[in-house]
C-alpha atoms as a PDB file:
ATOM      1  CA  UNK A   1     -22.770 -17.200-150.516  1.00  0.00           C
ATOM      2  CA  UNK A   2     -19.380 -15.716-152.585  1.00  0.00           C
ATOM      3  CA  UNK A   3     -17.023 -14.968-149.865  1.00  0.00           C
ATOM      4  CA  UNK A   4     -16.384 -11.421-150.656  1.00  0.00           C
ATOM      5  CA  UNK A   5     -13.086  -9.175-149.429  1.00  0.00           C
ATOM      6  CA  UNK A   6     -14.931  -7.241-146.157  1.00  0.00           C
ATOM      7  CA  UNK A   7     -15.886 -11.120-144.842  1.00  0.00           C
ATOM      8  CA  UNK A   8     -12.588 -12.757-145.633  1.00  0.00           C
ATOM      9  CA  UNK A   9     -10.561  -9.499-143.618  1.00  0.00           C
ATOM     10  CA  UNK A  10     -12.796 -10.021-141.168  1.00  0.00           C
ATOM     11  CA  UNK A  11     -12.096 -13.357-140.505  1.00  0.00           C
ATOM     12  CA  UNK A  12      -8.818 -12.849-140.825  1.00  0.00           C
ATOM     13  CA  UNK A  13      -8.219 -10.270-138.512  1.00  0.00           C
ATOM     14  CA  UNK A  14     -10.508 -12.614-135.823  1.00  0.00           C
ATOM     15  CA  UNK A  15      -8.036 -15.560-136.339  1.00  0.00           C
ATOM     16  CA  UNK A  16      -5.445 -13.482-136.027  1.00  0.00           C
ATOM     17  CA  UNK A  17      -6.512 -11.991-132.836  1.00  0.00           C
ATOM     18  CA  UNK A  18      -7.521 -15.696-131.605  1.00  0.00           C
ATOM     19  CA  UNK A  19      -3.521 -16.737-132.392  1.00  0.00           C
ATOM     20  CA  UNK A  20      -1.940 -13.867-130.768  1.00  0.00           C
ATOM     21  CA  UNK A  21      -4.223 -14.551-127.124  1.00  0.00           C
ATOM     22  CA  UNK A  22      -4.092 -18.066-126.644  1.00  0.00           C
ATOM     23  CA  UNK A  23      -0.251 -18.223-125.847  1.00  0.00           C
ATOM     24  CA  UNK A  24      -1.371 -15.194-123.720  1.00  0.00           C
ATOM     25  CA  UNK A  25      -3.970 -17.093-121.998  1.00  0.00           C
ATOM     26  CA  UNK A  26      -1.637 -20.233-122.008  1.00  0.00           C
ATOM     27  CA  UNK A  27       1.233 -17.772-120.226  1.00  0.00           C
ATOM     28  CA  UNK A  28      -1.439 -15.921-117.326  1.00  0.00           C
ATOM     29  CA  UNK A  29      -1.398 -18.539-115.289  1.00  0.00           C
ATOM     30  CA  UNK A  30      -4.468 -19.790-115.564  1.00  0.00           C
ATOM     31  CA  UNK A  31      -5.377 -23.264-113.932  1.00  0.00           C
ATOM     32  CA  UNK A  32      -8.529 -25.206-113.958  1.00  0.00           C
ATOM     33  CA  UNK A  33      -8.209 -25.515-109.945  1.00  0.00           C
ATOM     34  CA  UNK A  34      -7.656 -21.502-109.371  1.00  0.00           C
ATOM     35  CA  UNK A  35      -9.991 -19.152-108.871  1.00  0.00           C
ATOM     36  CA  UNK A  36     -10.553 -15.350-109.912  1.00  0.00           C
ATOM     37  CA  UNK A  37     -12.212 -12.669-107.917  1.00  0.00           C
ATOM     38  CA  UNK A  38     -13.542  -9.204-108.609  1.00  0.00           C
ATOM     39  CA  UNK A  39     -15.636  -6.300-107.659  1.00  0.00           C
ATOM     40  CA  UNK A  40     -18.816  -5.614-109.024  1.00  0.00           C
ATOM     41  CA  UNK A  41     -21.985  -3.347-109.455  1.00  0.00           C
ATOM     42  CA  UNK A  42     -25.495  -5.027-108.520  1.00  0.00           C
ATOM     43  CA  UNK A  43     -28.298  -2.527-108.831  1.00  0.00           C
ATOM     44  CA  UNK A  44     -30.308  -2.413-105.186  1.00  0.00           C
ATOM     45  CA  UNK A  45     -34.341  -3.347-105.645  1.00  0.00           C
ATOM     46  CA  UNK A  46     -35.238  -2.707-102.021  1.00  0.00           C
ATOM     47  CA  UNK A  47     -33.720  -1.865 -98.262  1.00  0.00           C
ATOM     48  CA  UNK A  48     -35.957  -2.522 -95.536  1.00  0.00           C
ATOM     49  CA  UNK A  49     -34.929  -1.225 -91.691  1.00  0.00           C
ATOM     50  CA  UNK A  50     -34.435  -3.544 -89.473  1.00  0.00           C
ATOM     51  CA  UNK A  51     -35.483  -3.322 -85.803  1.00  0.00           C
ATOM     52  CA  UNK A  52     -35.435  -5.344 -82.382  1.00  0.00           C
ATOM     53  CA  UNK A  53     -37.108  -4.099 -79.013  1.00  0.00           C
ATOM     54  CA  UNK A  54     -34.107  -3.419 -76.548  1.00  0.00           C
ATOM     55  CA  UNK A  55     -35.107  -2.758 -72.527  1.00  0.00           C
ATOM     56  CA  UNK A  56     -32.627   0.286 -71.514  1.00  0.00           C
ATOM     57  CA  UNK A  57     -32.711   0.836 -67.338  1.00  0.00           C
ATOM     58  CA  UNK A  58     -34.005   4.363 -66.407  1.00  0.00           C
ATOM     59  CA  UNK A  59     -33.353   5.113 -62.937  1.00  0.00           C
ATOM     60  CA  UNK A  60     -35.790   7.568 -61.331  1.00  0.00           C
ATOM     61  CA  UNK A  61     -35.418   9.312 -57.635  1.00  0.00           C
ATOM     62  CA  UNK A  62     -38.745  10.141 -56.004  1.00  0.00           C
ATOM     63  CA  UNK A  63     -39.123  11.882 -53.791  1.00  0.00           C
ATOM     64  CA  UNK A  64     -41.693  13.354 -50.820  1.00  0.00           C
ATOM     65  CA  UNK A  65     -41.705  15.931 -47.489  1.00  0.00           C
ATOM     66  CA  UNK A  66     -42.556  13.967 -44.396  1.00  0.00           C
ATOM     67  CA  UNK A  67     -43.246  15.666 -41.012  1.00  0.00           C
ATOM     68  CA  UNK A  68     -41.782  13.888 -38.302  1.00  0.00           C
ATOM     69  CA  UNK A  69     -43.338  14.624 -34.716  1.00  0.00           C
ATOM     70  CA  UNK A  70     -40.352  13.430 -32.023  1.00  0.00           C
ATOM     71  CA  UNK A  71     -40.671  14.023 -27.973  1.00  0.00           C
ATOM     72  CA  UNK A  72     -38.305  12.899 -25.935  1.00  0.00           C
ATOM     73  CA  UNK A  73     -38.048  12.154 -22.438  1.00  0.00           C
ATOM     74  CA  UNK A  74     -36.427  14.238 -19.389  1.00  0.00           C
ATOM     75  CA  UNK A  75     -35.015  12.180 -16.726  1.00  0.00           C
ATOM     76  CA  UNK A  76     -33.175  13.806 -13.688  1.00  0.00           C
ATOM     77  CA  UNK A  77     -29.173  12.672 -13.255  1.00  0.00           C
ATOM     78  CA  UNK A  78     -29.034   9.494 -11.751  1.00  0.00           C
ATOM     79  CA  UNK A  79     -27.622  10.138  -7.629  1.00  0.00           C
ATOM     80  CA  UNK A  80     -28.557  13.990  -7.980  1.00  0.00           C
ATOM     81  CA  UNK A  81     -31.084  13.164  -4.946  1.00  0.00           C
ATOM     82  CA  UNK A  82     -29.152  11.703  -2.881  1.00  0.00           C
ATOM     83  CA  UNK A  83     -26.129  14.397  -3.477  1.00  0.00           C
ATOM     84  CA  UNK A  84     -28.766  17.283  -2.717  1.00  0.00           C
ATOM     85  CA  UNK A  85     -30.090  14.732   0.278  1.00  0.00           C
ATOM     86  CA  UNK A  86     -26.569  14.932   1.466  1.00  0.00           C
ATOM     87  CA  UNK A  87     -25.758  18.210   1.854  1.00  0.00           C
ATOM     88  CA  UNK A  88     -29.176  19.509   3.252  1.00  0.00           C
ATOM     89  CA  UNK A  89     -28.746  16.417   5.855  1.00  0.00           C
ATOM     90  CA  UNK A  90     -25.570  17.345   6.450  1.00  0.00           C
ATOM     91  CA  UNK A  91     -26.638  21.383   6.518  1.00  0.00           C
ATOM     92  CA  UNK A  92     -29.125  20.639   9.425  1.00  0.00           C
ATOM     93  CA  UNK A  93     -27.182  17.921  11.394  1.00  0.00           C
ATOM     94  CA  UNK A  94     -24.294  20.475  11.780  1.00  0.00           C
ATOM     95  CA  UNK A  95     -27.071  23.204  13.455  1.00  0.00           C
ATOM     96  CA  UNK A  96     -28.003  20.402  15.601  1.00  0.00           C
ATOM     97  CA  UNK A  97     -25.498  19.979  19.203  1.00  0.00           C
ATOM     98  CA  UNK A  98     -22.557  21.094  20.033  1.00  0.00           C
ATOM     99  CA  UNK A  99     -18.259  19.981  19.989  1.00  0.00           C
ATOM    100  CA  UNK A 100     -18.299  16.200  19.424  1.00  0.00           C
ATOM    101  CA  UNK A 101     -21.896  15.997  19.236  1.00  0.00           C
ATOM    102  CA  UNK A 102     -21.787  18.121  16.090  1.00  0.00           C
ATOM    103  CA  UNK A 103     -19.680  16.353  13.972  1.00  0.00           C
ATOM    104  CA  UNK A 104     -21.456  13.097  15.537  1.00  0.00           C
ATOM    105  CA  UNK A 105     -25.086  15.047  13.974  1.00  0.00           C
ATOM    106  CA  UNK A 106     -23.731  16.843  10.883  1.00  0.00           C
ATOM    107  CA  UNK A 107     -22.315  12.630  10.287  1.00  0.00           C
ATOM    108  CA  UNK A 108     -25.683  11.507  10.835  1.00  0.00           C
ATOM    109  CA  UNK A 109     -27.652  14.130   9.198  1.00  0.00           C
ATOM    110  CA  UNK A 110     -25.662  13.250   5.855  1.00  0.00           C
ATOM    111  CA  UNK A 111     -26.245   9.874   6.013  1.00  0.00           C
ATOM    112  CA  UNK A 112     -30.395  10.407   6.648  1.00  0.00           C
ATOM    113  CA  UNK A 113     -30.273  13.317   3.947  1.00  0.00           C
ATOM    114  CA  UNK A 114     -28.650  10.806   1.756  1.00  0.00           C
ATOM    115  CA  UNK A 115     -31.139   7.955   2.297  1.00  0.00           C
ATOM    116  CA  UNK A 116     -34.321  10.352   2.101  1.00  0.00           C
ATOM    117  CA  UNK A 117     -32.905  11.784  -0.703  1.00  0.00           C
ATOM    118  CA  UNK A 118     -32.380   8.363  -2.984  1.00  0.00           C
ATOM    119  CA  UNK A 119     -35.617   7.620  -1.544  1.00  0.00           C
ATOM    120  CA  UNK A 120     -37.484  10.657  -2.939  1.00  0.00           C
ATOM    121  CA  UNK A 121     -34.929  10.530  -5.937  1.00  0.00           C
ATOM    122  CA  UNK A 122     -36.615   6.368  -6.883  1.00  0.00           C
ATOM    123  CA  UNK A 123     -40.059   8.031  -6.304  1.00  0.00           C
ATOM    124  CA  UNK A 124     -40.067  10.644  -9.025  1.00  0.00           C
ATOM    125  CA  UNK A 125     -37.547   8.819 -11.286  1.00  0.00           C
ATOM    126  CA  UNK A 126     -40.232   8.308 -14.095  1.00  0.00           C
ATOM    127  CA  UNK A 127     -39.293  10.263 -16.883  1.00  0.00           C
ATOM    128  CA  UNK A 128     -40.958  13.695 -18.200  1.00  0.00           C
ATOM    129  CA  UNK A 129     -42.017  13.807 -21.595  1.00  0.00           C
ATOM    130  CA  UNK A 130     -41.063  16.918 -23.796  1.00  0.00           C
ATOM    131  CA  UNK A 131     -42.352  17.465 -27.047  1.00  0.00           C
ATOM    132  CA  UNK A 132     -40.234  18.690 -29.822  1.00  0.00           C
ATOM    133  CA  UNK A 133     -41.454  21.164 -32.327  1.00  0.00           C
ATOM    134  CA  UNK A 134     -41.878  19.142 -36.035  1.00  0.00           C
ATOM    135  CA  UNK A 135     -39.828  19.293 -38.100  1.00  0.00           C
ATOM    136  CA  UNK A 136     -40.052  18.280 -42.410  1.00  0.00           C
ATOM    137  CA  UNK A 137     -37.810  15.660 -43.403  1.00  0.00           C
ATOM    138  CA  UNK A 138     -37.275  14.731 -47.339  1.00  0.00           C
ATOM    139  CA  UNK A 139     -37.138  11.238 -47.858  1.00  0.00           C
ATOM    140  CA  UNK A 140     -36.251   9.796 -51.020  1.00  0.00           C
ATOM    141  CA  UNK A 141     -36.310   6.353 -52.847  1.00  0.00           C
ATOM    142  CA  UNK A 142     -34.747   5.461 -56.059  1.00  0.00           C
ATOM    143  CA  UNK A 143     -36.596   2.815 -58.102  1.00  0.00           C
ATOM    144  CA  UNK A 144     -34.984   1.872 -61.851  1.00  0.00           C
ATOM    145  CA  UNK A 145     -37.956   1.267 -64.297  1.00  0.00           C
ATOM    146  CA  UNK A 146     -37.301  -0.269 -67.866  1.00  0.00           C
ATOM    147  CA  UNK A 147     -38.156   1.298 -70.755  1.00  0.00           C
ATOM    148  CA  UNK A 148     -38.543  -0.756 -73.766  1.00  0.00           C
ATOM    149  CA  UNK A 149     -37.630   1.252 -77.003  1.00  0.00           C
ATOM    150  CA  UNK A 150     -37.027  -0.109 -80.843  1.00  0.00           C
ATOM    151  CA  UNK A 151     -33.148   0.257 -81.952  1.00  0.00           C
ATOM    152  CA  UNK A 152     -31.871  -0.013 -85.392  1.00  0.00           C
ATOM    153  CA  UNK A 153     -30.105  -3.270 -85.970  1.00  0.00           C
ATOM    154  CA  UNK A 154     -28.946  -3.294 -89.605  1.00  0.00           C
ATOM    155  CA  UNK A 155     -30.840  -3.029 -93.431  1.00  0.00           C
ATOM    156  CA  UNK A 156     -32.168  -5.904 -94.916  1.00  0.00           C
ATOM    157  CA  UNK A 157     -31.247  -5.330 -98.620  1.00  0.00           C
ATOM    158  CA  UNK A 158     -32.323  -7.161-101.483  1.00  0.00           C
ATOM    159  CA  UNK A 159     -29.931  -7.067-105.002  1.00  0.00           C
ATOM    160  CA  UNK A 160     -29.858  -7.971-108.430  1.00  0.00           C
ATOM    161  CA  UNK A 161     -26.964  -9.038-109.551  1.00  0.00           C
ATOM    162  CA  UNK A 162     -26.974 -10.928-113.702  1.00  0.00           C
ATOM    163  CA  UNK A 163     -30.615 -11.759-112.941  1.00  0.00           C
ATOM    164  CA  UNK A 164     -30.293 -13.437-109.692  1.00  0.00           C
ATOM    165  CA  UNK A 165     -31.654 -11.997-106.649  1.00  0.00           C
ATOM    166  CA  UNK A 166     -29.452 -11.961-103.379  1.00  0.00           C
ATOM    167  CA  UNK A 167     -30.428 -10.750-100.043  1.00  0.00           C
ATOM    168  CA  UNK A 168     -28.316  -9.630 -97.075  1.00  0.00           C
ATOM    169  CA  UNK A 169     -28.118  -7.531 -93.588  1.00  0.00           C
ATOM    170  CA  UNK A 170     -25.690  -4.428 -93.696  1.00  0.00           C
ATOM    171  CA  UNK A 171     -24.863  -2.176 -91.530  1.00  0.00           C
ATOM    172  CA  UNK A 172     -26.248   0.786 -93.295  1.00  0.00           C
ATOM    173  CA  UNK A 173     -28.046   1.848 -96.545  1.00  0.00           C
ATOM    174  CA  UNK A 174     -26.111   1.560 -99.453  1.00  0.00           C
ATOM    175  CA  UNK A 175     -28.519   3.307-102.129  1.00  0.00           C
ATOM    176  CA  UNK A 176     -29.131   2.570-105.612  1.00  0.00           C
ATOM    177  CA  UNK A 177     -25.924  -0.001-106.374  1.00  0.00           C
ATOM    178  CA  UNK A 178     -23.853  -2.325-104.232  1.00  0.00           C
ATOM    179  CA  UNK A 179     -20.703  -3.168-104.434  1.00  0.00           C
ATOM    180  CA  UNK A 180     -20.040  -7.020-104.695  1.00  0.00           C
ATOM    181  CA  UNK A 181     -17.391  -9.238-104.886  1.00  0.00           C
ATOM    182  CA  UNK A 182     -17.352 -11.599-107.376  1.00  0.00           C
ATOM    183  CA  UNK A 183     -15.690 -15.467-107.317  1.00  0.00           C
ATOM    184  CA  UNK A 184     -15.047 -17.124-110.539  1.00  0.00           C
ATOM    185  CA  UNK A 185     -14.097 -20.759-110.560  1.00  0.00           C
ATOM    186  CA  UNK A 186     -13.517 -22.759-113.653  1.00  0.00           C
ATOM    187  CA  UNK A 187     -16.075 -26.019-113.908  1.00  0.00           C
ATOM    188  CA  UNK A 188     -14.886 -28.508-115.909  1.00  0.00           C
ATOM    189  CA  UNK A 189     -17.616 -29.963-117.974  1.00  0.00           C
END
């Protein structure tokens, strides 16, 4: 093969541009224990939804009309028989004699009109019973019932990135790229 002029610029201008970036590479920096990191594209092959069954409390109030039949009972005041035995003891004594012997009756007539009075009063003590018209009450209960319902916990995404396939959760659907961070470490061989 006769090196012609085209090949031998070309080579030229490739050794020339190999020259001028190695003190340029030999000046960035670069160390075989550093590391370099960028952003990236991966194209996105799938997302899949991710779900998980949550319980969420739902309280309810129910709620019915109940008629409530109430009597109650009717008792006379306690002593009002012997008050009332009193004074119509004490009423007839008084029409009874005369002077002294009046006051000595209308004394004893209050004290019998007392006693037949607490008598008849312990006699008819039990109780009357009085019914009450119904009346419609609305009782109410609250009860808290769990629903069980399906809530959206992140994507499952799958990526190619260079030919290898990575999968992760995210928080939402990216679409047809990803961005991705890239780490590049030096091996030494």
């Amino acid at each position: 093969m006769k090196p012609n002029k085209r090949n031998l610029l070309l080579a030229g201008l490739m050794t020339t541009g190999l020259l001028a970036t190695g003190p340029a590479m030999a000046d960035s920096g670069w160390k075989h224990h550093e590391r370099v990191a960028f952003t990236d594209r991966a194209r996105v092959v799938s997302v899949e939804p991710v779900y998980r069954r949550v319980k969420i409390p739902k309280e309810t109030r129910e709620c019915h009309e109940e008629v409530i039949e109430s009597s109650y009972e009717v008792r006379g005041g306690p002593g009002m028989g012997t008050l009332v035995g009193t004074i119509i003891g004490g009423v007839i004594g008084s029409q009874l004699g005369q002077g002294n012997g009046r006051r000595v009756a209308t004394a004893a007539g209050t004290v019998i009109g007392a006693a037949v009075g607490h008598d008849m009063e312990s006699r008819t003590r039990g109780s009357r019973v009085v019914e009450a018209a119904p009346r419609v009450e609305r009782r109410c209960t609250r009860r808290v019932r769990y629903e069980e319902v399906e809530e959206l916990e992140g994507y499952r995404v799958t990526m190619r990135y260079r030919g290898r396939i990575l999968t992760r959760m995210m928080d939402h659907d990216p679409g047809r790229f990803v961005r991705v961070r890239v780490l590049v470490t030096p091996v030494e061989d």
